[in-house]
Structures are given as C-alpha cells and as structure tokens.
Protein backbone atom coordinates (compact mmCIF):
# COMPACT_ATOMS: atom_id res chain seq x y z
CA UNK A 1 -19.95 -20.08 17.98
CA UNK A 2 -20.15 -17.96 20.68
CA UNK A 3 -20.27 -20.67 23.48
CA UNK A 4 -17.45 -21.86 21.78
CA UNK A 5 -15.28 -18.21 21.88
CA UNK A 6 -16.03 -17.89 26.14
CA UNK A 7 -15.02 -21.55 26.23
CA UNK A 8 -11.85 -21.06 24.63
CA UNK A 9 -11.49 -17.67 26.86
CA UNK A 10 -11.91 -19.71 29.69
CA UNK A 11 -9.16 -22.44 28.84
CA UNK A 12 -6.70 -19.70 28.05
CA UNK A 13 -7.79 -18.18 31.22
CA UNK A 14 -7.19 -21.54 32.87
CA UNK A 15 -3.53 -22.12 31.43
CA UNK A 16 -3.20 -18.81 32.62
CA UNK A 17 -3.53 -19.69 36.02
CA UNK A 18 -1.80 -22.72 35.34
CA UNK A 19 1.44 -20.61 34.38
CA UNK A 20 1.38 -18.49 37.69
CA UNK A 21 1.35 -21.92 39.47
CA UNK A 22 4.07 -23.08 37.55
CA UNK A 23 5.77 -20.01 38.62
CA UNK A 24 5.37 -20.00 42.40
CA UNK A 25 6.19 -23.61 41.94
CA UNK A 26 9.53 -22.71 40.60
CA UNK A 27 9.81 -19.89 43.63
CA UNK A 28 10.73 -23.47 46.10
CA UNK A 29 14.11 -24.39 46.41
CA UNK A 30 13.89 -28.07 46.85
CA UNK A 31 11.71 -28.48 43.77
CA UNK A 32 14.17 -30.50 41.12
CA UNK A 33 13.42 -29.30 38.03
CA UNK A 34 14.90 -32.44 36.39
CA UNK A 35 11.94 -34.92 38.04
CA UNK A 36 9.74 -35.82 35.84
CA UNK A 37 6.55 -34.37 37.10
CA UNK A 38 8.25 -30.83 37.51
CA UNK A 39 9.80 -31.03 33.88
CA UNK A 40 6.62 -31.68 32.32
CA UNK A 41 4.56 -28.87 34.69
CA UNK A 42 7.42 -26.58 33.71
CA UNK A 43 7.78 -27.56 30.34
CA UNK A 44 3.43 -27.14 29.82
CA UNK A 45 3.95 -23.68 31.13
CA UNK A 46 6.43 -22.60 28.72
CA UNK A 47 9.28 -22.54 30.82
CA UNK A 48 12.29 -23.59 28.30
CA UNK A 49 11.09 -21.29 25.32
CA UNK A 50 13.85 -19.06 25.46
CA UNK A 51 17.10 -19.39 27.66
CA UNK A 52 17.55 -17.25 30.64
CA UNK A 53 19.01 -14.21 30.40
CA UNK A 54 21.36 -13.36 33.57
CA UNK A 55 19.76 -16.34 35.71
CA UNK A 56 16.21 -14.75 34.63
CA UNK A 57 13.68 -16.82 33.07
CA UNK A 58 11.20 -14.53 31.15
CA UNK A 59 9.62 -17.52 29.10
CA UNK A 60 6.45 -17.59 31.78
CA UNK A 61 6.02 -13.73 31.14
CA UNK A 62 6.04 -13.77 27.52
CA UNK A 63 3.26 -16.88 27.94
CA UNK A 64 1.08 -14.93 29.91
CA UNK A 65 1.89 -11.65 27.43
CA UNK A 66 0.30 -13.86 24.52
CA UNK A 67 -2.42 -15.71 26.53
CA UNK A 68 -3.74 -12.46 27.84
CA UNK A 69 -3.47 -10.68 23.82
CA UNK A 70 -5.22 -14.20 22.61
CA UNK A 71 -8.16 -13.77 25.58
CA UNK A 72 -8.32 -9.49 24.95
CA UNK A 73 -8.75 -10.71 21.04
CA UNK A 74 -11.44 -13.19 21.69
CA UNK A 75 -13.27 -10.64 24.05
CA UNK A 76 -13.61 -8.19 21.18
CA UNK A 77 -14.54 -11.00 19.04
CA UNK A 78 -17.60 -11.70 21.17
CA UNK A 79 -18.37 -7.96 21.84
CA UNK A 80 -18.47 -7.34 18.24
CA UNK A 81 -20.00 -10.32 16.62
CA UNK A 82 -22.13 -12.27 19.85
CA UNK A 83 -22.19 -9.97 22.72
CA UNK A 84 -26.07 -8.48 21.18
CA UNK A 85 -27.56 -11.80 20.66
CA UNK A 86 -27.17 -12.60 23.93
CA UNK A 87 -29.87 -12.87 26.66
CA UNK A 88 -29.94 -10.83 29.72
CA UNK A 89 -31.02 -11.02 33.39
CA UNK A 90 -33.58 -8.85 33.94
CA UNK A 91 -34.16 -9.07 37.99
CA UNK A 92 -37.08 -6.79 39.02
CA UNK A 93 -39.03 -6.82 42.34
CA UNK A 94 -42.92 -7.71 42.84
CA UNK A 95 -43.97 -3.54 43.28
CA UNK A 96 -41.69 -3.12 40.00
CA UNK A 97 -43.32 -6.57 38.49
CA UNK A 98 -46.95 -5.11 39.45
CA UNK A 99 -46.00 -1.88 38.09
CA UNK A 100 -44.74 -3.26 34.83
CA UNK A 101 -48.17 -5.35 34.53
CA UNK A 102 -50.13 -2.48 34.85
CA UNK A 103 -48.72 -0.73 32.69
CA UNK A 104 -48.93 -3.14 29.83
CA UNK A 105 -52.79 -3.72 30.96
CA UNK A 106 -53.50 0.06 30.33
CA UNK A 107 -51.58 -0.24 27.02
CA UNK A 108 -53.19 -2.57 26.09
CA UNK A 109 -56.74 -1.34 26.72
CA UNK A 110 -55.82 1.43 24.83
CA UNK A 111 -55.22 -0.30 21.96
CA UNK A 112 -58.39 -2.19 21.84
CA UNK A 113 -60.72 0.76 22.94
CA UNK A 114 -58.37 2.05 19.19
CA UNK A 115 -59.18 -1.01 17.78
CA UNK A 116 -63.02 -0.88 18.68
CA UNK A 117 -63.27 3.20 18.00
CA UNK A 118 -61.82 1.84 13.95
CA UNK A 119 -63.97 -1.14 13.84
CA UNK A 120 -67.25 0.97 14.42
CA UNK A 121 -66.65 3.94 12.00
C-alpha cells in the first residue's frame, strides 16, 4: 500500500506538471484553442471547469489548488501509516565501517566471556 500512495503522489505530481504546461501553452498567441489537439490538452488540464471571469481563466489554479491538497493528504498518509516501515540508507565510510566492527567484536566478547563466567559457576 505504500508503493501504491508515492505512486499515486507521483501521478498527481505529474498532472501537475502537466497543468503548468497546459498553461504556458495557452501563454502563445497562435495556439487555436479550437484544434483538436489543443482542446483536448486544455480540456485534460481543466481548463473549461468554470467560465472566465473578466477574460481570466482560474480553472488551471483551482486544479493545481486540489492536486497539491490531494498530494499534501497522501504525504501525511504515508508519514503516519508507512513512513516507519520503511528502509533507510545508511552510507558510512571504511574508518566508520572498521569502527562499527570493532565495536560489535568487543560487544560481543563481552557477552561470551558473561556467558562463560555463568556457565562455570
């Protein structure tokens, strides 16, 4: 389940992006919005939700308004439920590596010198 929450993340991130591309698209003034291709790229980005208000088209905005609520939703979704299981990096260099070793070496001699000390009484 929690591949599946970053993958939908991701697509809403990617429609996202898809919207703001829509919307520079619509910046060129020899685009026709009544060609095919551009009526279905603007349509897919939400374009024609609601009507423009004094020549202003906020349809795109309040897209991007409820993809980024959707993605901020699933992100406390996964930090809540998924975000624990999850397995870390650890990236650690050879002195730190040899280090760490050591250190469990020693514990561990310790624990059988414990062991032997309880074995013998």
């Amino acid at each position: 389940m929690a591949k599946f929450i970053i993958f939908l993340d991701r697509l809403i991130y990617l429609y996202l992006c898809f919207v703001m591309c829509a919307c520079l698209m619509s910046w060129i003034p020899n685009i026709n919005p009544d060609y095919p291709l551009f009526n279905a790229i603007f349509t897919a980005a939400g374009f024609y939700l609601v009507p423009p208000i004094f020549g202003i088209g906020i349809s795109p905005a309040l897209v991007m308004c409820v993809c980024a609520l959707i993605s901020f939703g699933l992100g406390k979704i996964y930090q809540k439920f998924y975000a624990k299981k999850d397995s870390k990096i650890v990236v650690v260099t050879p002195d730190e590596l040899i280090q760490k070793l050591k250190e469990q070496e020693q514990e561990f001699m310790k624990k059988e010198q414990e062991e032997n000390k309880d074995d013998s009484v």
